[in-house]
PDB file of N, CA and C in Angstrom:
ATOM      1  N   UNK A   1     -67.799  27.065  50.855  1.00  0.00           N
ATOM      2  CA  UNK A   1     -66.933  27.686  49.871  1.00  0.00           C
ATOM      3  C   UNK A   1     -67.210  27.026  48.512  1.00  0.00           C
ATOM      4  N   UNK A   2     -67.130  27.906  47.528  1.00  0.00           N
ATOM      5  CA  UNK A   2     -67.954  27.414  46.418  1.00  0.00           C
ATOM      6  C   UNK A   2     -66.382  26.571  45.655  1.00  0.00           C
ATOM      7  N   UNK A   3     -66.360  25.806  44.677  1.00  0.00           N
ATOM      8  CA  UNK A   3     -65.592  24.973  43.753  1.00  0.00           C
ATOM      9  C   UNK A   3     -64.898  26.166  43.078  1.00  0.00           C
ATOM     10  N   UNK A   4     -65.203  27.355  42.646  1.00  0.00           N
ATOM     11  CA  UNK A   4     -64.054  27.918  42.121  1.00  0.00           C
ATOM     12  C   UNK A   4     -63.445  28.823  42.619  1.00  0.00           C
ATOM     13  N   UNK A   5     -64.075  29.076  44.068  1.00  0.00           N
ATOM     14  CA  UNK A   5     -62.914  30.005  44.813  1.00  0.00           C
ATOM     15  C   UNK A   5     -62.198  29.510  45.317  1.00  0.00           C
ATOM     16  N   UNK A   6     -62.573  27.639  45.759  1.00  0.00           N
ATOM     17  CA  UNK A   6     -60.763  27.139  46.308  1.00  0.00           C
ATOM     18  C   UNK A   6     -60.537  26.667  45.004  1.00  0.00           C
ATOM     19  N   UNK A   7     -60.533  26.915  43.846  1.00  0.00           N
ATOM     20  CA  UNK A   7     -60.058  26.436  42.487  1.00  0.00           C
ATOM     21  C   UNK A   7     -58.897  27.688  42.836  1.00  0.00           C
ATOM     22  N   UNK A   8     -59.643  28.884  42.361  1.00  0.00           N
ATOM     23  CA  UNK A   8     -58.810  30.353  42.762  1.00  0.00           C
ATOM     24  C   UNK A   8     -57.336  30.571  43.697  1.00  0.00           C
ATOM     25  N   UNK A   9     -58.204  29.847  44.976  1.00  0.00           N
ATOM     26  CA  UNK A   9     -57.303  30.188  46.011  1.00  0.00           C
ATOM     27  C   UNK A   9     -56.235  29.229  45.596  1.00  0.00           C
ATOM     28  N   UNK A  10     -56.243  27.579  45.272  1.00  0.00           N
ATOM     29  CA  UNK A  10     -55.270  26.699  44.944  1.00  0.00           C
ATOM     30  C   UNK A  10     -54.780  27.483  43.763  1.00  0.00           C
ATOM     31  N   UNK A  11     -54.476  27.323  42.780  1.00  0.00           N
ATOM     32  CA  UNK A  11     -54.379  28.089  41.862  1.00  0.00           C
ATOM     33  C   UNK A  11     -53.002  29.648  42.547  1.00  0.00           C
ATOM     34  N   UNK A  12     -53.693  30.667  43.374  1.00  0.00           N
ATOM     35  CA  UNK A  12     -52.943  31.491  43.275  1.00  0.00           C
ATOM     36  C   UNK A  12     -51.695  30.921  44.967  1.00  0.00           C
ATOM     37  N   UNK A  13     -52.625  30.037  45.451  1.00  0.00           N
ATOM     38  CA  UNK A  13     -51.117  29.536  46.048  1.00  0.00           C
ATOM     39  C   UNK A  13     -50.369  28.739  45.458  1.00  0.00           C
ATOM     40  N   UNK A  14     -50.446  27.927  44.509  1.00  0.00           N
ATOM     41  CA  UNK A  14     -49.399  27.243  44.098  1.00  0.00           C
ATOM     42  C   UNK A  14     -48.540  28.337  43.139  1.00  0.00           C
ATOM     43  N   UNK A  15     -49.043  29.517  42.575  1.00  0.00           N
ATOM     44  CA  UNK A  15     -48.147  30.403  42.016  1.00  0.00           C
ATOM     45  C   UNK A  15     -47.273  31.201  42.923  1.00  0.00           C
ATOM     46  N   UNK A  16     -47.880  31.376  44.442  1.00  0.00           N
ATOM     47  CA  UNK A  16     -46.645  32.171  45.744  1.00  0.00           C
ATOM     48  C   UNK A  16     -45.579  31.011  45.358  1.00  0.00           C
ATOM     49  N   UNK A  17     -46.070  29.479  45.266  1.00  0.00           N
ATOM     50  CA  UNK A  17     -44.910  28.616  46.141  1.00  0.00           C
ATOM     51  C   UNK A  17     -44.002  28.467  44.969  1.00  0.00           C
ATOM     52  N   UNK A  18     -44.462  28.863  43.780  1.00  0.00           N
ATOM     53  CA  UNK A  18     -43.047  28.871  42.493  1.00  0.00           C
ATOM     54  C   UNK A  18     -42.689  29.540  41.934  1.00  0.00           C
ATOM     55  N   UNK A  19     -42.843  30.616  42.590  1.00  0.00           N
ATOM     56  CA  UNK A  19     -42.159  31.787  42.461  1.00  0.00           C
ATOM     57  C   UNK A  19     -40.895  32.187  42.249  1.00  0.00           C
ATOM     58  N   UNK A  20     -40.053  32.693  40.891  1.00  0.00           N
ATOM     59  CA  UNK A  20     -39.184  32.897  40.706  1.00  0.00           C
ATOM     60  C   UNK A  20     -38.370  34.441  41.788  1.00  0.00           C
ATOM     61  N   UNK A  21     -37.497  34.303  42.425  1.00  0.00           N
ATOM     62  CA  UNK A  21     -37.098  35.785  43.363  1.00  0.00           C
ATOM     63  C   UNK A  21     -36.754  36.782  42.046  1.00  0.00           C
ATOM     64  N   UNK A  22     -37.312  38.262  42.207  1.00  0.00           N
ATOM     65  CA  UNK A  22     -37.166  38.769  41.572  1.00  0.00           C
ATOM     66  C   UNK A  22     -35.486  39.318  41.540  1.00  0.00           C
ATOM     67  N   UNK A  23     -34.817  39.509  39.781  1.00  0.00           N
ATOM     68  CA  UNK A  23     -33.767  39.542  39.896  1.00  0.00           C
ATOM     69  C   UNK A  23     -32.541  38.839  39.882  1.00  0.00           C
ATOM     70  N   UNK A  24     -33.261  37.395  39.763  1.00  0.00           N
ATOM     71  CA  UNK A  24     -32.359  36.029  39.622  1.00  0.00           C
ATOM     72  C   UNK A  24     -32.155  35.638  38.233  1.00  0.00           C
ATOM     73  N   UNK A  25     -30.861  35.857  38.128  1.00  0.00           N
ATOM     74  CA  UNK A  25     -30.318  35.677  36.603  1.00  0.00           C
ATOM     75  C   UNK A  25     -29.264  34.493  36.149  1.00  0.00           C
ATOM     76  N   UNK A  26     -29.614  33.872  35.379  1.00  0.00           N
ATOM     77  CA  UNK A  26     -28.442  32.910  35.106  1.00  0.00           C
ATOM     78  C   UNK A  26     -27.552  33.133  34.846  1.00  0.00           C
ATOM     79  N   UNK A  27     -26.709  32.304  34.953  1.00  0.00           N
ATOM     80  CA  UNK A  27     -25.043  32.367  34.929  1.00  0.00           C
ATOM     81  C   UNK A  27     -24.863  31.559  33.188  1.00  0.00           C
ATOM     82  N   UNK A  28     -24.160  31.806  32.812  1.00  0.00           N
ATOM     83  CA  UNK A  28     -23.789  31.543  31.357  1.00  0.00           C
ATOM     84  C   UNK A  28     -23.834  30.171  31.627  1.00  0.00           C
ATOM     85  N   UNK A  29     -23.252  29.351  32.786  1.00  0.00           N
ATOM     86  CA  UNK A  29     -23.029  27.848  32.687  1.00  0.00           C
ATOM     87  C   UNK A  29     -24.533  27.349  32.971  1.00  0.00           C
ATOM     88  N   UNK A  30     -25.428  27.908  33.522  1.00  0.00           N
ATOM     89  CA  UNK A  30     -26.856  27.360  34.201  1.00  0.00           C
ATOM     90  C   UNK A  30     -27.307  27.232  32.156  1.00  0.00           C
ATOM     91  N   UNK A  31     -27.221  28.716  31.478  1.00  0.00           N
ATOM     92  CA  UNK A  31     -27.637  28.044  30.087  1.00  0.00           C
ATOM     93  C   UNK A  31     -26.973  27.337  28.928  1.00  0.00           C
ATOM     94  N   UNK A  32     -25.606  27.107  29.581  1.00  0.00           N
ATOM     95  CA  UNK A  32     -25.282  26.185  28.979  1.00  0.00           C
ATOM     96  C   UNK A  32     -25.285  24.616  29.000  1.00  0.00           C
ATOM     97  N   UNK A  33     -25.689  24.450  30.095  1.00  0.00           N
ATOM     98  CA  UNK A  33     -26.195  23.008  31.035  1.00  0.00           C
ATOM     99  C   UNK A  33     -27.399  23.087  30.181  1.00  0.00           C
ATOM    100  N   UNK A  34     -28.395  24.052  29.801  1.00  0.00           N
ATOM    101  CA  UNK A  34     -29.447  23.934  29.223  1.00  0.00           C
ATOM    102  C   UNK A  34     -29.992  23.159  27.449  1.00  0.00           C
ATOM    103  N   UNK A  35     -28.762  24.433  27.440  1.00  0.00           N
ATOM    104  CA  UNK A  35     -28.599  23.677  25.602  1.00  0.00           C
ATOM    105  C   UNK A  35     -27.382  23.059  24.836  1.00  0.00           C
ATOM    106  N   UNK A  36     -26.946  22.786  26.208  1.00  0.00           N
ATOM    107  CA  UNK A  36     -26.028  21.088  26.417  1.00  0.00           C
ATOM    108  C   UNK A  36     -24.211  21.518  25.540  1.00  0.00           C
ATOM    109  N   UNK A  37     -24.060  22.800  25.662  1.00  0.00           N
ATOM    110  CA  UNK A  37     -22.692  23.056  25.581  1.00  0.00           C
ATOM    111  C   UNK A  37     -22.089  23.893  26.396  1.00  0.00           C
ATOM    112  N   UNK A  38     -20.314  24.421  26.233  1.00  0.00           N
ATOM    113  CA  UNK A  38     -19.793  24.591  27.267  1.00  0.00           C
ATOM    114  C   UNK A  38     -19.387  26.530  26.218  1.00  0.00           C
ATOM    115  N   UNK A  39     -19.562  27.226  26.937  1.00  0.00           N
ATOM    116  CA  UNK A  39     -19.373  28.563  26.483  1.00  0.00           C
ATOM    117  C   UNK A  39     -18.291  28.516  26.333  1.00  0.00           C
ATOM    118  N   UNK A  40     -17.490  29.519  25.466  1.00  0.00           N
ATOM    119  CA  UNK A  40     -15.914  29.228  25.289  1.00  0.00           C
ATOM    120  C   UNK A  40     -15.648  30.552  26.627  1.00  0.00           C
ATOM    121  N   UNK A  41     -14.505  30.747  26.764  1.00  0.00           N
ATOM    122  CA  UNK A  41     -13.673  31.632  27.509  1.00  0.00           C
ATOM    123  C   UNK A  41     -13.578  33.011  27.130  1.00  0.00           C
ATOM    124  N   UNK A  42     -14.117  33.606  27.893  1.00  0.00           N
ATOM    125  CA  UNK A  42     -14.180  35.222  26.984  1.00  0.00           C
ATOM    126  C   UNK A  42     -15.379  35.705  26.115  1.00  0.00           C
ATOM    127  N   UNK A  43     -16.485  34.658  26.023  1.00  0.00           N
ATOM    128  CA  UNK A  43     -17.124  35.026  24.750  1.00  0.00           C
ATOM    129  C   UNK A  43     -18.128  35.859  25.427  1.00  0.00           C
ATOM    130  N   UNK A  44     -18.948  37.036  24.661  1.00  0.00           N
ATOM    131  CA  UNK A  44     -19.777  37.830  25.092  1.00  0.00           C
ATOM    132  C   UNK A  44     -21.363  37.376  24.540  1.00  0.00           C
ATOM    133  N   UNK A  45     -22.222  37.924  25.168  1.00  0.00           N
ATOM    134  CA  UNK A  45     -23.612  37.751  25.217  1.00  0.00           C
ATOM    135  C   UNK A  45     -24.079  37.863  23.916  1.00  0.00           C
ATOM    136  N   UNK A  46     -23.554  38.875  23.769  1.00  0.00           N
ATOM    137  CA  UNK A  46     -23.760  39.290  21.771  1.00  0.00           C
ATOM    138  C   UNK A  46     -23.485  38.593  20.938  1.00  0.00           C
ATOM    139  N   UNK A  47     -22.575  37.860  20.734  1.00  0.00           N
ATOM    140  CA  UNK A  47     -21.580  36.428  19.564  1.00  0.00           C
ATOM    141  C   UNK A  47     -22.727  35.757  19.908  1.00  0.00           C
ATOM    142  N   UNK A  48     -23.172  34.845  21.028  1.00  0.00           N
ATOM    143  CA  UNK A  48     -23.953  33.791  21.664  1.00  0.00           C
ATOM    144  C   UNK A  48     -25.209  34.349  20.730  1.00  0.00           C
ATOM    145  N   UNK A  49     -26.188  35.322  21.037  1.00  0.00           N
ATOM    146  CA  UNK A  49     -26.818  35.430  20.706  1.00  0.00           C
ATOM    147  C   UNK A  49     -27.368  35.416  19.314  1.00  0.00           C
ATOM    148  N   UNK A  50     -26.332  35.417  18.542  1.00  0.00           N
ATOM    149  CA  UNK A  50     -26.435  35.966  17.008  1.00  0.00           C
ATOM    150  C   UNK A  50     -26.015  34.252  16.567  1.00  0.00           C
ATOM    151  N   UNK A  51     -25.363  33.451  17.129  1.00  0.00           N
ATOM    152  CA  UNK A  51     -25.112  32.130  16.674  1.00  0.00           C
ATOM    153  C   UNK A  51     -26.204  31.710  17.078  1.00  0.00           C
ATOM    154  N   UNK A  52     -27.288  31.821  17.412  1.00  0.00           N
ATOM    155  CA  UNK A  52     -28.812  30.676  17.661  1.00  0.00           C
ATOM    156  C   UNK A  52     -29.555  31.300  16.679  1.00  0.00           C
ATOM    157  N   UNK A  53     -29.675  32.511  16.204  1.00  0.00           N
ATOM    158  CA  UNK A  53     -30.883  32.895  15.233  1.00  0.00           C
ATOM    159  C   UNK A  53     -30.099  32.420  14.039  1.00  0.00           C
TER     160      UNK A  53
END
């Protein structure tokens, strides 16, 4: 087996094994753990969004 087809093959198995499931969406707290604050109560996707740009 030549050097870049198990380059290939490693390569496209380590992309099966980290594979995100399609359809998996964060929860407001997963991105707020991210960029290290706490969402207020009630607030919508839209406010959030327009306060980072």
């Amino acid at each position: 087996m030549s050097t870049a087809k198990r380059r290939r093959e490693s390569n496209w198995k380590q992309r099966k094994q980290h594979q995100n499931p399609h359809g998996k969406i964060k929860s407001l707290e997963e991105y707020a753990d991210e960029i290290g604050s706490v969402p207020a109560a009630g607030a919508s996707a839209e406010s959030s969004n327009g306060e980072q740009s």
